[in-house]
N, C-alpha and C. Protein backbone atom coordinates (compact mmCIF):
# COMPACT_ATOMS: atom_id res chain seq x y z
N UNK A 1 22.47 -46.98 22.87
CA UNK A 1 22.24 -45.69 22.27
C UNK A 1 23.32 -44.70 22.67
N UNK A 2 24.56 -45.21 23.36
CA UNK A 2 25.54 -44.09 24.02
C UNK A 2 26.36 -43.58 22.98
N UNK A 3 26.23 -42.69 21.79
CA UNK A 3 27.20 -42.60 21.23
C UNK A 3 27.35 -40.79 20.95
N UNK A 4 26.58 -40.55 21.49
CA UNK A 4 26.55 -38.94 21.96
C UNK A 4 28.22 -38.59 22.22
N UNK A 5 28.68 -37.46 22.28
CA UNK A 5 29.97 -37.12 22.52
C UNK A 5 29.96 -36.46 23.67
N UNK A 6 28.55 -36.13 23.77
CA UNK A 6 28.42 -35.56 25.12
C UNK A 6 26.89 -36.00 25.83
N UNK A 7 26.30 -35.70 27.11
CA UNK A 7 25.21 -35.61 27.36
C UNK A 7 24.03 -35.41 27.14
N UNK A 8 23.22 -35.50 26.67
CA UNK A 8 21.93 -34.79 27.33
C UNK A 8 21.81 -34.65 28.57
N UNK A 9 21.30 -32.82 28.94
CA UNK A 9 21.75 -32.71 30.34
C UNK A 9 19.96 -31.67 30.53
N UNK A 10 19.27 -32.42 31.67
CA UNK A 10 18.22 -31.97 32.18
C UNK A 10 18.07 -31.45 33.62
N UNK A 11 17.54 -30.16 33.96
CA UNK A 11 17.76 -30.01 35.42
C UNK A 11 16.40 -29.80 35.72
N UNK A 12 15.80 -30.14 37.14
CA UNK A 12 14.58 -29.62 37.61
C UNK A 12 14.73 -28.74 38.36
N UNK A 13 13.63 -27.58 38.69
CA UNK A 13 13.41 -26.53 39.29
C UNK A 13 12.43 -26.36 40.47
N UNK A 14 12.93 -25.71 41.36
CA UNK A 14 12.13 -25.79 42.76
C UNK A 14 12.30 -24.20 43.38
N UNK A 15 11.85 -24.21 44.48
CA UNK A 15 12.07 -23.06 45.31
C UNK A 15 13.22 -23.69 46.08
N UNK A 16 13.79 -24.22 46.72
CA UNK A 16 14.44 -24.25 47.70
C UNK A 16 15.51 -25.49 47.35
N UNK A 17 14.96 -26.36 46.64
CA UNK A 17 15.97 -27.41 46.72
C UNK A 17 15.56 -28.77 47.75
N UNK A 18 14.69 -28.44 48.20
CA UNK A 18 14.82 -30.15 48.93
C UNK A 18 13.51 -30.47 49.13
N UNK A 19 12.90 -30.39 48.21
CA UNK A 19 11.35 -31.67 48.04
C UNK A 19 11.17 -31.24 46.93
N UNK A 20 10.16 -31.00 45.81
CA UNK A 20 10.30 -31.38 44.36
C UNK A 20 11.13 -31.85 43.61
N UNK A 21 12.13 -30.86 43.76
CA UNK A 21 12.98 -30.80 42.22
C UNK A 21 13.90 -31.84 42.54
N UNK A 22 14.03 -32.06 43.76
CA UNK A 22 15.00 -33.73 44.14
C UNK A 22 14.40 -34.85 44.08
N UNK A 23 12.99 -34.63 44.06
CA UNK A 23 12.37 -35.67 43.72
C UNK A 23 12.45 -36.28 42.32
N UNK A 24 11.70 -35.30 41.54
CA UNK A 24 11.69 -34.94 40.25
C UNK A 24 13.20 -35.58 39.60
N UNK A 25 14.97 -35.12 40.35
CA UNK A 25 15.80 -35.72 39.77
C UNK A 25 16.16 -36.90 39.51
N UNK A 26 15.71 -37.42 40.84
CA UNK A 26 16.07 -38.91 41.34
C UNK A 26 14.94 -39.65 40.59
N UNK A 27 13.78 -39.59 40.41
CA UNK A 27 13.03 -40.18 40.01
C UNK A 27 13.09 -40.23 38.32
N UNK A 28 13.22 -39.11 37.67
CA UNK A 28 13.92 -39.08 36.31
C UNK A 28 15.15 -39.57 36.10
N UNK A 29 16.07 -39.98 36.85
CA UNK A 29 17.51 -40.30 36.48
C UNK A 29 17.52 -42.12 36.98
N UNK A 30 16.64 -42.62 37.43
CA UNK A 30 15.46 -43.85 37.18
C UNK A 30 15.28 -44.27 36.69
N UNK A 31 14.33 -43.56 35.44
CA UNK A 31 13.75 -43.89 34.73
C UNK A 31 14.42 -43.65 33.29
N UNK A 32 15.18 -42.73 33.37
CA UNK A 32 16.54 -42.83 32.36
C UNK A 32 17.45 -44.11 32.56
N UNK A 33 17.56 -44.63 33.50
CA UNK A 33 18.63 -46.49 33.81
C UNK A 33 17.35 -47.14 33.27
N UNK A 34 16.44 -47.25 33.46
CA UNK A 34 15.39 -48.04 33.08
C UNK A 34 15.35 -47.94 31.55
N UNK A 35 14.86 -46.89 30.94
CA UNK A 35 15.53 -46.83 29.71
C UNK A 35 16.34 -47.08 29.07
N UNK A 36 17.56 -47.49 29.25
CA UNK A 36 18.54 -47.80 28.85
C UNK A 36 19.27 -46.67 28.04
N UNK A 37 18.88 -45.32 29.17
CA UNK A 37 19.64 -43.85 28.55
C UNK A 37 20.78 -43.10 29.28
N UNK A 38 20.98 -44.36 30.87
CA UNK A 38 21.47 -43.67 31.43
C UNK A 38 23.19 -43.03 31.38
N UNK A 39 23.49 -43.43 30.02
CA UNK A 39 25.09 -43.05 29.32
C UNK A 39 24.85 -41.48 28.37
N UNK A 40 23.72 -41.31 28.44
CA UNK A 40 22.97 -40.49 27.49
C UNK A 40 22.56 -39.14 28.18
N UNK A 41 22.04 -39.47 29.16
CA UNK A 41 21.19 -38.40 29.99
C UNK A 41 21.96 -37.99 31.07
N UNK A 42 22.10 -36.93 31.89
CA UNK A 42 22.35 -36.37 33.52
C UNK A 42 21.32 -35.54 33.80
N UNK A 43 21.08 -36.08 35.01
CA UNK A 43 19.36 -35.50 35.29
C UNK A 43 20.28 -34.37 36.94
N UNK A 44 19.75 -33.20 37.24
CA UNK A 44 20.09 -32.74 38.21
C UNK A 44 19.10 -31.83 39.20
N UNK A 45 19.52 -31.18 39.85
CA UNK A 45 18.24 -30.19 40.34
C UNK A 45 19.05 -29.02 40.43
N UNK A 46 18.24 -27.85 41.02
CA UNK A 46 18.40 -27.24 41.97
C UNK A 46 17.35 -25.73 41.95
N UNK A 47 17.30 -24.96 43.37
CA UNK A 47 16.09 -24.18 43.76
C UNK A 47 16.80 -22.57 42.85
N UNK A 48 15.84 -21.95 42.92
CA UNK A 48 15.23 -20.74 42.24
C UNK A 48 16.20 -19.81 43.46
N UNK A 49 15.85 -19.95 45.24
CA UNK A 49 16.82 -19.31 45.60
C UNK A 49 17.87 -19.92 46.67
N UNK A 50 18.34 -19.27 47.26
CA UNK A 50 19.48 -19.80 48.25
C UNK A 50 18.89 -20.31 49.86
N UNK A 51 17.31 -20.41 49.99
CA UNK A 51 17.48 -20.42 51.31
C UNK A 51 17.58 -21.83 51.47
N UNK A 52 17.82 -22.57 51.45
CA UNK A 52 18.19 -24.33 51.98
C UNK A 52 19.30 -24.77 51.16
N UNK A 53 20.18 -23.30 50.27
CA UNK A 53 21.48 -24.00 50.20
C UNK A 53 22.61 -24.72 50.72
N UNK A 54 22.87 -25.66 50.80
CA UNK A 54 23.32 -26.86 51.55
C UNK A 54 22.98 -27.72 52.46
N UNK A 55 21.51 -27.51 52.29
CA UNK A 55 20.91 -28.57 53.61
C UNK A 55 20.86 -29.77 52.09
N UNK A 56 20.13 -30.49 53.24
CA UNK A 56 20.18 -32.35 52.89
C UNK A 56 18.60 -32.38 52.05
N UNK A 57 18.05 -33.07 51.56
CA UNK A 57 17.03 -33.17 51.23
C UNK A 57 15.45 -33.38 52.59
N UNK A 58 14.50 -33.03 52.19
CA UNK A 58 13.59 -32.71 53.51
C UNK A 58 13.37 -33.91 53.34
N UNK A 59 13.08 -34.55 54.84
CA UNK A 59 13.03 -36.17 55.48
C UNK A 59 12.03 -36.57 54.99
N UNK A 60 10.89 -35.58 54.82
CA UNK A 60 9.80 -36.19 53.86
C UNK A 60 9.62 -36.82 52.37
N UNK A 61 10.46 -35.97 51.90
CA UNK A 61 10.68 -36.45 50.22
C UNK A 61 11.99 -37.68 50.53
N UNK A 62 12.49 -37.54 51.45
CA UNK A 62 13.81 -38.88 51.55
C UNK A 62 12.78 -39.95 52.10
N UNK A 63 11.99 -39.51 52.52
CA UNK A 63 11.01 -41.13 53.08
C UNK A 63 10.15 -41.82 51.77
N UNK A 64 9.79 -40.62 51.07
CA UNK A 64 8.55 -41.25 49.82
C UNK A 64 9.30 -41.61 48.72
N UNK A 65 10.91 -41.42 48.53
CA UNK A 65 11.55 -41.41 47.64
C UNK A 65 12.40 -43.02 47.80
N UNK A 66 12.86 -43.64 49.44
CA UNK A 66 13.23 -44.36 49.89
C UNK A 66 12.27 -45.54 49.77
N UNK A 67 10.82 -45.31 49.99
CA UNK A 67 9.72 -45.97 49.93
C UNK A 67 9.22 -46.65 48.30
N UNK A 68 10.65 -46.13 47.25
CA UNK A 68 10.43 -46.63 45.84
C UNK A 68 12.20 -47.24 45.78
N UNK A 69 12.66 -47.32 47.16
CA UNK A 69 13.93 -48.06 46.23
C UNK A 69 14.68 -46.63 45.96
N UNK A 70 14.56 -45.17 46.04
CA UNK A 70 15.35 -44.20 45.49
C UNK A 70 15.70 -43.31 46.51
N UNK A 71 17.48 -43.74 46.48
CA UNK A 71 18.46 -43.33 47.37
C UNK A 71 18.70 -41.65 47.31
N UNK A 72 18.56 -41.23 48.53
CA UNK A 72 18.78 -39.38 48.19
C UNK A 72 19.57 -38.92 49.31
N UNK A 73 20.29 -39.98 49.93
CA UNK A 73 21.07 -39.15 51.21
C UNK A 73 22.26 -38.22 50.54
N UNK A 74 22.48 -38.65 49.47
CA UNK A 74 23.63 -37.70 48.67
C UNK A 74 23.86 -36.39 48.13
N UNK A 75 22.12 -36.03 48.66
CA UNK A 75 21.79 -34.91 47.70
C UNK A 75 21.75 -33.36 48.37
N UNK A 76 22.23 -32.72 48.05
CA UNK A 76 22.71 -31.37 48.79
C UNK A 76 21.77 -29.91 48.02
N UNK A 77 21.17 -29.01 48.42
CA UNK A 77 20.21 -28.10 47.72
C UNK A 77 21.28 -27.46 47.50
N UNK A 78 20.98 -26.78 46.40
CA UNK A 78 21.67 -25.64 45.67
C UNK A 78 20.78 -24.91 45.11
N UNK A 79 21.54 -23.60 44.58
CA UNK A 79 20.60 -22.64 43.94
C UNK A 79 21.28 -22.53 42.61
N UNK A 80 20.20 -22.09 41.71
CA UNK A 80 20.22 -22.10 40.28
C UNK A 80 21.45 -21.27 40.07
N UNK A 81 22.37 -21.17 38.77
CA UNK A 81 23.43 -20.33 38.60
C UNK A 81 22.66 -20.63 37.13
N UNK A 82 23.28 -18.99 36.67
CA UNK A 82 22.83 -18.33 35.44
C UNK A 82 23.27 -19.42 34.41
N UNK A 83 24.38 -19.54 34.12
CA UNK A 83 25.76 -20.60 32.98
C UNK A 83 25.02 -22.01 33.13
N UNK A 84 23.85 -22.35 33.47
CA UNK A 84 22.95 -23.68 33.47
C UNK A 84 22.13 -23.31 32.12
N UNK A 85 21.64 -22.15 31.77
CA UNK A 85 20.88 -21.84 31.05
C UNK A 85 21.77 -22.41 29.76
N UNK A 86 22.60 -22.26 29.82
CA UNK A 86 23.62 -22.67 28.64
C UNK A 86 23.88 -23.91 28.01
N UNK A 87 24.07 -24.49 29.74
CA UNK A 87 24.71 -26.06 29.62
C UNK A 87 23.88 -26.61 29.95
N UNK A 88 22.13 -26.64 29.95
CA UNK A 88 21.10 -27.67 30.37
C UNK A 88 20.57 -27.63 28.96
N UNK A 89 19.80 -28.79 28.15
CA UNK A 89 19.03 -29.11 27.15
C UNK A 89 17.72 -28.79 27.53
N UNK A 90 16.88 -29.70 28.81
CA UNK A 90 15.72 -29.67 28.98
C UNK A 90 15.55 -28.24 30.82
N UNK A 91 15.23 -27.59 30.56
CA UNK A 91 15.05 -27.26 32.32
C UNK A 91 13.55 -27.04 32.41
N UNK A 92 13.17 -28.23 33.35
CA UNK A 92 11.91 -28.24 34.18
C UNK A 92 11.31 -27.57 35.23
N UNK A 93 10.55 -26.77 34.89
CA UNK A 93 9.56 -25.83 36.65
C UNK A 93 8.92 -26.72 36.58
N UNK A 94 8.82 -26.88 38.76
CA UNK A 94 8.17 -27.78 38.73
C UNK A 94 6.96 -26.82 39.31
N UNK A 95 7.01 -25.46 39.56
CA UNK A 95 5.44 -24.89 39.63
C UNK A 95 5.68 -23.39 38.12
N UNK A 96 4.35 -22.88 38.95
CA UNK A 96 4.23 -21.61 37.46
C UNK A 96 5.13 -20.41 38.26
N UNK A 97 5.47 -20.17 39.48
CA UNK A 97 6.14 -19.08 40.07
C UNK A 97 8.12 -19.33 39.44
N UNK A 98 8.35 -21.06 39.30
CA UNK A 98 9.40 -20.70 38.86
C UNK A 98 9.57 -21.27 37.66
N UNK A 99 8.86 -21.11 36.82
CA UNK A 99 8.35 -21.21 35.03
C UNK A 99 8.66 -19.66 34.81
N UNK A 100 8.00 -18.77 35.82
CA UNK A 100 7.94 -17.68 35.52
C UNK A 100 9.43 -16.96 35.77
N UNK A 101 10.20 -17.32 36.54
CA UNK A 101 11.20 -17.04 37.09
C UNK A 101 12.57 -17.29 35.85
N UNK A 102 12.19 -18.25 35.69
CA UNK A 102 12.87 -18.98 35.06
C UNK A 102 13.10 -18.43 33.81
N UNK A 103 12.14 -17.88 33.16
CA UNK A 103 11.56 -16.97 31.82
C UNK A 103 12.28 -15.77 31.77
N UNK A 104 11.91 -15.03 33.06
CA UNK A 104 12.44 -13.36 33.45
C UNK A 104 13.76 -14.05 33.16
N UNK A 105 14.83 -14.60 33.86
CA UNK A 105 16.20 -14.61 34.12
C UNK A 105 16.85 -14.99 32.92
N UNK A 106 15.91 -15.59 31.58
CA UNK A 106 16.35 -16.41 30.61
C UNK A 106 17.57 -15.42 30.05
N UNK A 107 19.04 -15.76 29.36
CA UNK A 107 19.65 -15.02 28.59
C UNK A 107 19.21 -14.59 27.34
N UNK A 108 18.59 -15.14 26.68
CA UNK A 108 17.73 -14.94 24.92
C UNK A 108 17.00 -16.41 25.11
N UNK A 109 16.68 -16.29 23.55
CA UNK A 109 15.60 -17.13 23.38
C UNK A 109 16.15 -18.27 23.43
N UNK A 110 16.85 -18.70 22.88
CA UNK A 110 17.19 -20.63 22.83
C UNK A 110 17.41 -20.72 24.49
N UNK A 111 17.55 -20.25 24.85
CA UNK A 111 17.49 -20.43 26.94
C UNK A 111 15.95 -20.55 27.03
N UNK A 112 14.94 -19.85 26.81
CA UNK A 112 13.33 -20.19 26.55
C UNK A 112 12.88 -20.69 26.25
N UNK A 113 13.34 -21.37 25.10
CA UNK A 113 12.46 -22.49 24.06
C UNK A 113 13.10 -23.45 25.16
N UNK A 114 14.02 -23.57 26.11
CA UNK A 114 14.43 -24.85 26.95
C UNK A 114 13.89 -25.16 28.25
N UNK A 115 12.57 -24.03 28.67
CA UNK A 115 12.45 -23.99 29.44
C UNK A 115 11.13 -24.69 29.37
N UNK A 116 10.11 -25.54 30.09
CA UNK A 116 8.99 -26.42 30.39
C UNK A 116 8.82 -26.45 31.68
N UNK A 117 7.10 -26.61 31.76
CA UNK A 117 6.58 -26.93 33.48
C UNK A 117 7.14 -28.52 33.30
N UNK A 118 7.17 -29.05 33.87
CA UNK A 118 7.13 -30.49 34.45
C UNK A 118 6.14 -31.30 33.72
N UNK A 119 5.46 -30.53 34.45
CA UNK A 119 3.92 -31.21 34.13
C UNK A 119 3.52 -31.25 32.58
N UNK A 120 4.07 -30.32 31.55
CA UNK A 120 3.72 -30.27 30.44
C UNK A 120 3.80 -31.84 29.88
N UNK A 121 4.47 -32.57 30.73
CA UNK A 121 5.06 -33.78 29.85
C UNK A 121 3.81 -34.86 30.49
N UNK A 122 2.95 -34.43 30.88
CA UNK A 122 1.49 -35.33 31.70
C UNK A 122 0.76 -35.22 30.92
N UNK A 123 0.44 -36.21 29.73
CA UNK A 123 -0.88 -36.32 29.09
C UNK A 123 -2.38 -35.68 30.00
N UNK A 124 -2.53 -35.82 30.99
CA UNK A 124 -3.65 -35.68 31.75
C UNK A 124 -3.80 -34.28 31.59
N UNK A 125 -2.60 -32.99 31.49
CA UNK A 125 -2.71 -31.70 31.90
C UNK A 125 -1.69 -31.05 30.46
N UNK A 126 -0.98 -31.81 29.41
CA UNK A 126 -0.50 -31.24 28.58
C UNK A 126 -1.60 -30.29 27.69
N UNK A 127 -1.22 -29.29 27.38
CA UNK A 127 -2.18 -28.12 26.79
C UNK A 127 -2.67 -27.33 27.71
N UNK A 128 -2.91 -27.43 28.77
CA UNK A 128 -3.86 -26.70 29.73
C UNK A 128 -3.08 -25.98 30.27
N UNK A 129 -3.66 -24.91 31.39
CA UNK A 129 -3.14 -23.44 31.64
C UNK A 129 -2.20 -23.77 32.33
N UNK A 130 -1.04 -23.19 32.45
CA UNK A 130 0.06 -23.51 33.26
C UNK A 130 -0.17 -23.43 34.77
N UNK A 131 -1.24 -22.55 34.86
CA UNK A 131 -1.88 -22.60 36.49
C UNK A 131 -2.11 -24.38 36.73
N UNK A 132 -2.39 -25.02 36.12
CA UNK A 132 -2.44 -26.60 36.26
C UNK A 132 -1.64 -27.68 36.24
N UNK A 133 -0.54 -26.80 35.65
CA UNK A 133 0.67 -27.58 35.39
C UNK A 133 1.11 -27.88 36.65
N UNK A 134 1.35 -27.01 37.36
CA UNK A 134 1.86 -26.68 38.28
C UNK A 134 2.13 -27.67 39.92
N UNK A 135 2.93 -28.00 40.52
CA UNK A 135 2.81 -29.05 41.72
C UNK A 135 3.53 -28.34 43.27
N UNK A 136 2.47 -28.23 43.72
CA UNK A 136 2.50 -27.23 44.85
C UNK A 136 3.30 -27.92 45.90
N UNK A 137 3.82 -26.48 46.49
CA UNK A 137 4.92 -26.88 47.62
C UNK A 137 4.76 -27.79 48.01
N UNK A 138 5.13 -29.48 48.59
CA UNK A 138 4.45 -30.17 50.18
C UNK A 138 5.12 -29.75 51.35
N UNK A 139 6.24 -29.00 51.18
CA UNK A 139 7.26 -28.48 52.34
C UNK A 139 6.12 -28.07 53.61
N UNK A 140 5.08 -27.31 53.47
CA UNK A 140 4.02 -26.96 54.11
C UNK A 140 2.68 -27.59 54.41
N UNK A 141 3.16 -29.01 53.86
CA UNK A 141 1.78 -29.68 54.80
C UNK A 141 2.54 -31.23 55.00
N UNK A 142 1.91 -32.22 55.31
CA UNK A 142 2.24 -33.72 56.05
C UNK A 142 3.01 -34.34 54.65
N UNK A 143 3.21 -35.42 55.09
CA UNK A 143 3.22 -37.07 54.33
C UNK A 143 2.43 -37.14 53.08
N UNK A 144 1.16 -36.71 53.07
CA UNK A 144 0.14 -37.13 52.05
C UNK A 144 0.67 -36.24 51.40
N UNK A 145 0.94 -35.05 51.03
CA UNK A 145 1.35 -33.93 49.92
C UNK A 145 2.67 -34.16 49.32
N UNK A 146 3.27 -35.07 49.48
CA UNK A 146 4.41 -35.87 49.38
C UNK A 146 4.39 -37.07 48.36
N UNK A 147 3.48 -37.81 48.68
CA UNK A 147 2.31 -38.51 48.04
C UNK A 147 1.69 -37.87 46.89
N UNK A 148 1.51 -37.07 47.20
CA UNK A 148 0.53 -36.45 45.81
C UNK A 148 2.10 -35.62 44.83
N UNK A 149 3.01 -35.10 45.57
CA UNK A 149 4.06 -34.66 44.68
C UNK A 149 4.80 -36.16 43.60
N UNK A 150 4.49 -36.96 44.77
CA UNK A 150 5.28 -38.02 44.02
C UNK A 150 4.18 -38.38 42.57
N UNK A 151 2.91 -38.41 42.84
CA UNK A 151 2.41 -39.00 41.74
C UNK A 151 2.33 -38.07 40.78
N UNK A 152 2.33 -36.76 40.92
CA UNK A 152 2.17 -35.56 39.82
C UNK A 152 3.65 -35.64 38.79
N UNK A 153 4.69 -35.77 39.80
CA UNK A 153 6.25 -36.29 39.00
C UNK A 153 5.55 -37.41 38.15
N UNK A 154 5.55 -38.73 38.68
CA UNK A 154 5.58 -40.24 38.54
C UNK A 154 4.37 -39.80 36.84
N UNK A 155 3.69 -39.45 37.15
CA UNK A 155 2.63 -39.02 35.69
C UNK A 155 3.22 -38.41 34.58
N UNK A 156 3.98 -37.50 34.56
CA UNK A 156 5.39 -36.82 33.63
C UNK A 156 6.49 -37.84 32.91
N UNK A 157 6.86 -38.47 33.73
CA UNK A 157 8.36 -38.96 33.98
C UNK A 157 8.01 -40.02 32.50
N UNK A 158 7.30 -40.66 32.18
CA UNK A 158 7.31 -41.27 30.96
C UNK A 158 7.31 -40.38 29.65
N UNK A 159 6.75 -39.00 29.66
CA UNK A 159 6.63 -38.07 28.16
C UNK A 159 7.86 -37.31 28.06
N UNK A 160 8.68 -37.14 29.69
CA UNK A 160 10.10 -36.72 29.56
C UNK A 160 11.09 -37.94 28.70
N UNK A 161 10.44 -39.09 29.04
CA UNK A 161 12.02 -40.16 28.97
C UNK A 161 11.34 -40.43 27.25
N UNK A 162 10.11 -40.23 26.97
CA UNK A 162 10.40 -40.55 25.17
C UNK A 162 10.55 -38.66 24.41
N UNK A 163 10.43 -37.75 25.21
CA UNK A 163 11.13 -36.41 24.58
C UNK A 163 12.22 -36.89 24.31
N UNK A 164 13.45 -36.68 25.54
CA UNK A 164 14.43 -36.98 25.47
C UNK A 164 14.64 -38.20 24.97
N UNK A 165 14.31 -39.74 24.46
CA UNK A 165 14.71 -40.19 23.97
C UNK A 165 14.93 -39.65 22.02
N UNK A 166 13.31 -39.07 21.94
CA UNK A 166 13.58 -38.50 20.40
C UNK A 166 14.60 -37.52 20.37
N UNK A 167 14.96 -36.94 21.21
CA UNK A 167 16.02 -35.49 21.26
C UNK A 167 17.43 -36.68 20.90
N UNK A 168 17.86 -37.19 22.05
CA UNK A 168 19.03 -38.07 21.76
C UNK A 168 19.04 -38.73 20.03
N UNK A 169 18.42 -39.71 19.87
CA UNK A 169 18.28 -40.19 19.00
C UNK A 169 18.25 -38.97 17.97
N UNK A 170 17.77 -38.48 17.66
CA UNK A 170 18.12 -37.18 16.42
C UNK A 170 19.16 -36.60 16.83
N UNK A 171 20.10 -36.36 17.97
CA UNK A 171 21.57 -36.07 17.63
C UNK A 171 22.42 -37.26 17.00
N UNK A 172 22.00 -38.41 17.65
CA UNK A 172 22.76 -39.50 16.92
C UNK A 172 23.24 -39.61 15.64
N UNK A 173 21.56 -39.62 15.13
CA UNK A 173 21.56 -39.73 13.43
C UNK A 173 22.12 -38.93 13.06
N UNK A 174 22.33 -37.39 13.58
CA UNK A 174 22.45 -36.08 12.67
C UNK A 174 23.97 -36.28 12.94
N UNK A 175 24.92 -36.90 13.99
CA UNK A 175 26.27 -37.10 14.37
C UNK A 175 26.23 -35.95 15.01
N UNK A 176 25.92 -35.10 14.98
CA UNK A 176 26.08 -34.12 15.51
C UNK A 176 26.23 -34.21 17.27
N UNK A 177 27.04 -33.35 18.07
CA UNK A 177 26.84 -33.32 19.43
C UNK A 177 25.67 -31.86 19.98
N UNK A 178 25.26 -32.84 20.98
CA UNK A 178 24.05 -31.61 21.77
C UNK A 178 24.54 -30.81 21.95
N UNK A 179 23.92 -29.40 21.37
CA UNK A 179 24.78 -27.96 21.53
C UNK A 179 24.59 -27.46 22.66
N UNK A 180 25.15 -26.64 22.64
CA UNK A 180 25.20 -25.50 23.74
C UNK A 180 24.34 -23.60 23.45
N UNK A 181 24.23 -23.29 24.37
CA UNK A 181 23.65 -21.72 23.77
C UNK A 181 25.27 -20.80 24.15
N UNK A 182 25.20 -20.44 22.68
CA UNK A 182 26.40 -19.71 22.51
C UNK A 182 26.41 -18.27 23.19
């Protein structure tokens, strides 16, 4: 399916950068090779603000992430820059504080219509209040909340990879390349 001229390019959203939204990348950019999208797709992260800019990913999400086969020593937190709004197709909150964030900072609308909880893509919670969408910090509690982040991703990660497969596939046909917000 690689015949895109360019990417499809998806980023996830966090507070800080090193447990969700690295989860969320690595585990989507997965399941995009599994797909057979990974010439197609770039999956990335990064947090809402600067405080764990440049740390490593938290040892907790590198243990539950390691514990599936998915390598994250590479991964460095960063904070969101405005010019993503531009150059991302899909951008994922992975709670409602930075759905909401995410909204306020938008440049216009085609930056909005690009914006989604995570979770929207979970049959179990698609339609329901975004208060539900939502997958709470584990930075602030053990191992098990880690566990539960992983399965709230792991529940998504299939309604993302056939979005984005219908998104790709209709640039194909149309020849057209994935735009940009002008």
């Amino acid at each position: 399916m690689s015949s895109m001229s360019s990417p499809y390019r998806i980023i996830a959203v966090c507070t800080g950068n090193i447990c969700r939204s690295p989860m969320a990348e690595l585990m989507l950019a997965e399941a995009f090779a599994a797909a057979g999208l990974a010439g197609d797709v770039v999956v990335d992260s990064a947090g809402t603000t600067a405080y764990e800019a440049g740390r490593p990913i938290d040892p907790r999400a590198a243990r539950k992430l390691a514990a599936h086969k998915l390598a994250s020593n590479r991964h460095i937190a960063r904070e969101w820059r405005p010019e993503w709004f531009r150059d991302r197709h899909l951008i994922l909150a992975l709670d409602v504080d930075h759905y909401g964030w995410l909204r306020a900072t938008a440049p216009n609308g085609e930056a909005l219509s690009r914006i989604r909880m995570l979770r929207s893509f979970d049959p179990a919670v698609a339609g329901r209040d975004l208060l539900d969408q939502g997958i709470e910090d584990p930075w602030y509690g053990g191992h098990a909340d880690f566990d539960v982040t992983w399965d709230l991703i792991r529940a998504a990660v299939p309604g993302i990879v056939a979005h984005v497969r219908r998104e790709v596939l209709q640039q194909n046909q149309s020849g057209q390349q994935v735009r940009s917000i002008s």
